[in-house]
C-alpha atoms as a PDB file:
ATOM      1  CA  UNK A   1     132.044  88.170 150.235  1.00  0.00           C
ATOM      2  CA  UNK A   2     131.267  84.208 151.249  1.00  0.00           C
ATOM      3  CA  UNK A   3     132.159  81.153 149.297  1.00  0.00           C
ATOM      4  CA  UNK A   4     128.836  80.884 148.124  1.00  0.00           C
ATOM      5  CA  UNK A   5     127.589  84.402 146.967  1.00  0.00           C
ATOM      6  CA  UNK A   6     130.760  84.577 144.886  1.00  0.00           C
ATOM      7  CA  UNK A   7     129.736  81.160 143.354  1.00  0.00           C
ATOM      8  CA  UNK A   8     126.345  82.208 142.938  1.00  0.00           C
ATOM      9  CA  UNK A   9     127.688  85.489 141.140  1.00  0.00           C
ATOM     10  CA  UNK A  10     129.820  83.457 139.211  1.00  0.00           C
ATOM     11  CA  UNK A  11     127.609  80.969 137.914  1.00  0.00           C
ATOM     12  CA  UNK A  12     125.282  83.925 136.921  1.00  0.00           C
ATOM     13  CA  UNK A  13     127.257  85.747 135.205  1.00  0.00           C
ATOM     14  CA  UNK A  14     128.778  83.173 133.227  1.00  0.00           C
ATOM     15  CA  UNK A  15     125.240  82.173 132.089  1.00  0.00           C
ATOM     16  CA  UNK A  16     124.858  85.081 130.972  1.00  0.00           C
ATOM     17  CA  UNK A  17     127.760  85.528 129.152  1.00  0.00           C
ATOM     18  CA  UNK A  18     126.332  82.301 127.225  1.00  0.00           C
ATOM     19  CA  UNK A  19     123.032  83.773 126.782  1.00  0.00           C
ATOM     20  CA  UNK A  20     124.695  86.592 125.208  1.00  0.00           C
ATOM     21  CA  UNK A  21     126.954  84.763 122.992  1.00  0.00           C
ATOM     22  CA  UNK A  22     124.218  82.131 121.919  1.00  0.00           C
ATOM     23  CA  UNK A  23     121.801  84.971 121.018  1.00  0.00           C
ATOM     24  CA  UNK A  24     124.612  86.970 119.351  1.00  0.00           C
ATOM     25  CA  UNK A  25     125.187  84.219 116.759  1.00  0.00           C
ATOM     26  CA  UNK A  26     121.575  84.018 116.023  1.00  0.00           C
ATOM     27  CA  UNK A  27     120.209  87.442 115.766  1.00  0.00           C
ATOM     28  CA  UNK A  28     122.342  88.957 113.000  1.00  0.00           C
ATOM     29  CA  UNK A  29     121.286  92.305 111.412  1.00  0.00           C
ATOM     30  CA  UNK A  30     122.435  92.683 107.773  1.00  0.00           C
ATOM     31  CA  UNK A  31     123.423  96.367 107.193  1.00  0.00           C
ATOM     32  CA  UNK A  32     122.631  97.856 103.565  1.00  0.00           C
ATOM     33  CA  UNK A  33     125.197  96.908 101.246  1.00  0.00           C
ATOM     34  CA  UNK A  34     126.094  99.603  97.938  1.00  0.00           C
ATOM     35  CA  UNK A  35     127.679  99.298  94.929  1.00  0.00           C
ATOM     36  CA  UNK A  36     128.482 101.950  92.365  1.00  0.00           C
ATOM     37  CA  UNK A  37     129.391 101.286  88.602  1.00  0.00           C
ATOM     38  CA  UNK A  38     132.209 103.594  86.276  1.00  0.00           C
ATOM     39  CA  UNK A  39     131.455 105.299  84.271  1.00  0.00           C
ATOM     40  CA  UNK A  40     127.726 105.928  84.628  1.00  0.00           C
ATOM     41  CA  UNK A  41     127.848 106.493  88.225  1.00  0.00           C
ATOM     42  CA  UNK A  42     124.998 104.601  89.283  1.00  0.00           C
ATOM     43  CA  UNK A  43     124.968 103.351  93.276  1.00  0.00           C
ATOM     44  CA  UNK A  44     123.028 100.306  93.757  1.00  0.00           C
ATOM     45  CA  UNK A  45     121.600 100.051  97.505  1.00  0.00           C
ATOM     46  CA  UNK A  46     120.786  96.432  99.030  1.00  0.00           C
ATOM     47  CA  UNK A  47     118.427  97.143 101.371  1.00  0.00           C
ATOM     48  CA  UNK A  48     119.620  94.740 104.819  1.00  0.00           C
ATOM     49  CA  UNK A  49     121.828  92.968 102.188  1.00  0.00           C
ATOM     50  CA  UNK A  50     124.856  90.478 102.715  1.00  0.00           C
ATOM     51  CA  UNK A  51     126.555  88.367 100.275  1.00  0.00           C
ATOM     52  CA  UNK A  52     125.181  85.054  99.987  1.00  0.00           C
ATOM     53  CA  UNK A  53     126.880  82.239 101.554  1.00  0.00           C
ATOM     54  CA  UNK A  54     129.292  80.097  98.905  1.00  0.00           C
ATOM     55  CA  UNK A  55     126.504  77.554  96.529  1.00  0.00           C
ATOM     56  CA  UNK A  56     123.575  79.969  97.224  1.00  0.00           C
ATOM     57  CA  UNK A  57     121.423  82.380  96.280  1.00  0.00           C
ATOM     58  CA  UNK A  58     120.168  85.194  97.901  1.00  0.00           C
ATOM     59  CA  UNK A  59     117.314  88.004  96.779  1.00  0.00           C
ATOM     60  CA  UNK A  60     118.490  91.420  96.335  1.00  0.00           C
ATOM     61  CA  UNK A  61     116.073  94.193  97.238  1.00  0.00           C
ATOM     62  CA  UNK A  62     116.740  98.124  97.049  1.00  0.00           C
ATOM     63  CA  UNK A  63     116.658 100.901  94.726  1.00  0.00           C
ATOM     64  CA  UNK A  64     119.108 103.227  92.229  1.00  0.00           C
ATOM     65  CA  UNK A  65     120.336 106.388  94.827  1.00  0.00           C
ATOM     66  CA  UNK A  66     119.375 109.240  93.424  1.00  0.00           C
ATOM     67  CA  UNK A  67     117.367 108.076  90.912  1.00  0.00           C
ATOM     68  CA  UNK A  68     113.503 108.952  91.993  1.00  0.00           C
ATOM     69  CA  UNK A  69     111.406 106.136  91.397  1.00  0.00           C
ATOM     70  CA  UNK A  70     114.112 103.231  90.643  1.00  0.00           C
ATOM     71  CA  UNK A  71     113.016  99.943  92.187  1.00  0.00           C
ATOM     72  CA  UNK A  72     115.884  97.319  91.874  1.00  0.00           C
ATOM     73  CA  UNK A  73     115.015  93.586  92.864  1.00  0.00           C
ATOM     74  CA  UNK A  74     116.427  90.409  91.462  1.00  0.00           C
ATOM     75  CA  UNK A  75     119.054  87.500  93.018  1.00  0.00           C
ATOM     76  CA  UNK A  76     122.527  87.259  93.997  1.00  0.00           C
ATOM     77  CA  UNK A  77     124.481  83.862  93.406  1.00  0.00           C
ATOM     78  CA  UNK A  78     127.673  82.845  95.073  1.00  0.00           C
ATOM     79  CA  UNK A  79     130.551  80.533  93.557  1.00  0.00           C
ATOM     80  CA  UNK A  80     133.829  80.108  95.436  1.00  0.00           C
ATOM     81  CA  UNK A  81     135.174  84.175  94.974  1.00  0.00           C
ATOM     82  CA  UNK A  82     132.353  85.107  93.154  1.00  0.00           C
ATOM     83  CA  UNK A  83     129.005  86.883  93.097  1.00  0.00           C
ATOM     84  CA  UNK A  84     126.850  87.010  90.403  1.00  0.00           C
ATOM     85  CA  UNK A  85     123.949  89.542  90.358  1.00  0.00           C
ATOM     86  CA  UNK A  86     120.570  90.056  88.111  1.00  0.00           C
ATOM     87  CA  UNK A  87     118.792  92.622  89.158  1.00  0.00           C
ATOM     88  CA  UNK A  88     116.221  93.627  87.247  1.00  0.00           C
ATOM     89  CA  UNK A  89     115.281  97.149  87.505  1.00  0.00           C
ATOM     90  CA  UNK A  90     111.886  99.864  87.207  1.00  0.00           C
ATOM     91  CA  UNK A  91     112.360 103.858  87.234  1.00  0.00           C
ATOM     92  CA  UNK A  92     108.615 105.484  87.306  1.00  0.00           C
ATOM     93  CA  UNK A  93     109.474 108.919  86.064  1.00  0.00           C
ATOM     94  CA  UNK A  94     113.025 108.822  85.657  1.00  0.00           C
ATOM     95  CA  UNK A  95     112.780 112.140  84.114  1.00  0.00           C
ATOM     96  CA  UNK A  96     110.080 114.469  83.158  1.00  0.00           C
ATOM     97  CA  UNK A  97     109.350 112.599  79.904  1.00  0.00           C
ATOM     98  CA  UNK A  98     110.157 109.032  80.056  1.00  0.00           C
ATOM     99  CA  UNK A  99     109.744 106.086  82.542  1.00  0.00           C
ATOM    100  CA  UNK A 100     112.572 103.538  82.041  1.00  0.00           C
ATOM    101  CA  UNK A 101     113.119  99.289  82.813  1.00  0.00           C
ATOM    102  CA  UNK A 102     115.834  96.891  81.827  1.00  0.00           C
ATOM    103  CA  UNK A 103     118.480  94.493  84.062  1.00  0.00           C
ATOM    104  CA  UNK A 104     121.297  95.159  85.471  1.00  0.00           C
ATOM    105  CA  UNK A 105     123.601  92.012  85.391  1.00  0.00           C
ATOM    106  CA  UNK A 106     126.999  91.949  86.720  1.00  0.00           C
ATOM    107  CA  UNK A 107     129.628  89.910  88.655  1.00  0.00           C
ATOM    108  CA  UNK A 108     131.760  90.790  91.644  1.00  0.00           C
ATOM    109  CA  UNK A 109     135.067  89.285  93.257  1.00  0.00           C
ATOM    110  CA  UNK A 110     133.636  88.402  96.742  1.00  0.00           C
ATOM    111  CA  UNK A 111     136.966  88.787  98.783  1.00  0.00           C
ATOM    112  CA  UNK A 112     137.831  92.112  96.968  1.00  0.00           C
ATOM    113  CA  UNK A 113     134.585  93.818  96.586  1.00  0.00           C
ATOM    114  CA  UNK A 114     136.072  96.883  97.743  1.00  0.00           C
ATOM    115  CA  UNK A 115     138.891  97.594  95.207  1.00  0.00           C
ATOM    116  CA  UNK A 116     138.160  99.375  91.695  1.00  0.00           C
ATOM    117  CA  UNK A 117     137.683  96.837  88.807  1.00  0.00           C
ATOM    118  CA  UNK A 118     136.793  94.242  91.349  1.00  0.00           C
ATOM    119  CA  UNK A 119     133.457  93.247  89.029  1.00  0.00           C
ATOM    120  CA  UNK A 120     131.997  93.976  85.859  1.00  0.00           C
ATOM    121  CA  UNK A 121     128.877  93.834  83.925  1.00  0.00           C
ATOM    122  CA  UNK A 122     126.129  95.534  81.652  1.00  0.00           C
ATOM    123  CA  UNK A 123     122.945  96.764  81.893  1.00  0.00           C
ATOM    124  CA  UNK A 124     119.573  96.775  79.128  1.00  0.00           C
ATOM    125  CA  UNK A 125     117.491  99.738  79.469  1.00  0.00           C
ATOM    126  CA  UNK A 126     114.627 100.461  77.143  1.00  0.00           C
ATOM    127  CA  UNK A 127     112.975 103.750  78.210  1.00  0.00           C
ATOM    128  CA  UNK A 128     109.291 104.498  77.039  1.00  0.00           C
ATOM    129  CA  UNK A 129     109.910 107.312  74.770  1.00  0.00           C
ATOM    130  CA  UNK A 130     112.060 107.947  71.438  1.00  0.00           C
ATOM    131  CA  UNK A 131     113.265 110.393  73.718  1.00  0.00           C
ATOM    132  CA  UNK A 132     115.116 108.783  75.483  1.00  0.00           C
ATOM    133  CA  UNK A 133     118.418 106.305  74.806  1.00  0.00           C
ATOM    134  CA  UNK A 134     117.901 102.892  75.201  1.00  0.00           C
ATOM    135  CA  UNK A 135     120.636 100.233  74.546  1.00  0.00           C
ATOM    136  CA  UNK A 136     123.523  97.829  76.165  1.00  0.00           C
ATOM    137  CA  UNK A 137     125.927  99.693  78.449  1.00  0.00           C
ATOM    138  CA  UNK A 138     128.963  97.907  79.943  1.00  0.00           C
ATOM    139  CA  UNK A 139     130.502  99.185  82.835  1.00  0.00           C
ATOM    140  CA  UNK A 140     133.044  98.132  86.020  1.00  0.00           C
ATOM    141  CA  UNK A 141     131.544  97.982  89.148  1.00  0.00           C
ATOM    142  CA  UNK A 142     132.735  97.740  92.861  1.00  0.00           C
ATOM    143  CA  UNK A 143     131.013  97.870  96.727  1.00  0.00           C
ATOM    144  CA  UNK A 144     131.309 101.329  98.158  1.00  0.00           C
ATOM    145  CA  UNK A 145     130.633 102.345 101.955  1.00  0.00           C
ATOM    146  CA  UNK A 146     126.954 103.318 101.837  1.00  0.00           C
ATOM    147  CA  UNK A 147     126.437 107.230 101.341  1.00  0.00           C
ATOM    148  CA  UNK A 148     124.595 109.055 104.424  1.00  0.00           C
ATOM    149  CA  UNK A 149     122.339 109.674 104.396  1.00  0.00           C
ATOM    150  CA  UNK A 150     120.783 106.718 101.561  1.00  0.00           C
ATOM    151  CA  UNK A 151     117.647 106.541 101.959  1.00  0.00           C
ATOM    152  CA  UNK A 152     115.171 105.916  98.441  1.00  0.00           C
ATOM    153  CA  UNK A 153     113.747 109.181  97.248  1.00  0.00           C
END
């Protein structure tokens, strides 16, 4: 090949390879983000979520896996190795006799999501029925890889 063509290729390529990296930095895809609580069981899916970024707040949008019906939106706050999450919460038929809301409040070590024990918190739930049990629940919480499939039923 000539001087010039392998300039030509050059400078091409390495523009490129800019493009590439410039529009990688931008375009950035959150993946859904799940958390499960002991001893209730309950897996929390963030629909596209990521932890906000330290002094901010982020919404939090998904639903209760497994749970037909259960809409889950509210706000994620970030300190320095914290997140703190509200998440208010709606089940429409959660079982044959009773719909169900309340919040679901809890806080989670940002830099060890992962491991059990990592957060804790509570949740309300008043249900629509004597039938069913409403009250405070603690619990311990923790992120969990995503089940597959996830998707709200």
């Amino acid at each position: 090949m000539n001087t010039n063509l392998k300039k030509a290729l050059f400078t091409k390529l390495a523009a490129l390879g800019v493009m590439m990296l410039v529009l990688g930095t931008t375009t950035t895809w959150a993946a859904d983000m799940c958390f499960q609580d002991t001893p209730y069981g309950n897996v929390y899916v963030g629909n596209n979520f990521s932890f906000p970024a330290v002094g901010t707040c982020k919404a939090f949008n998904g639903y209760l896996l497994g749970a037909s019906g259960c809409v889950v939106t509210g706000t994620a706050c970030s300190t320095n190795g914290e997140i703190r999450f509200t998440l208010p919460f709606s089940c429409s038929g959660f079982t044959a006799d009773f719909d169900t809301v309340g919040t679901s409040s809890f806080h989670i070590d940002r830099f060890n999501a992962d491991l059990p024990r990592s957060g804790a918190g509570y949740f309300l739930r008043q249900q629509s029925t004597s039938i069913g049990v409403s009250g405070l629940f603690a619990y311990e919480i923790q992120r969990i890889p995503c089940p597959s499939p996830h998707a709200p039923q």
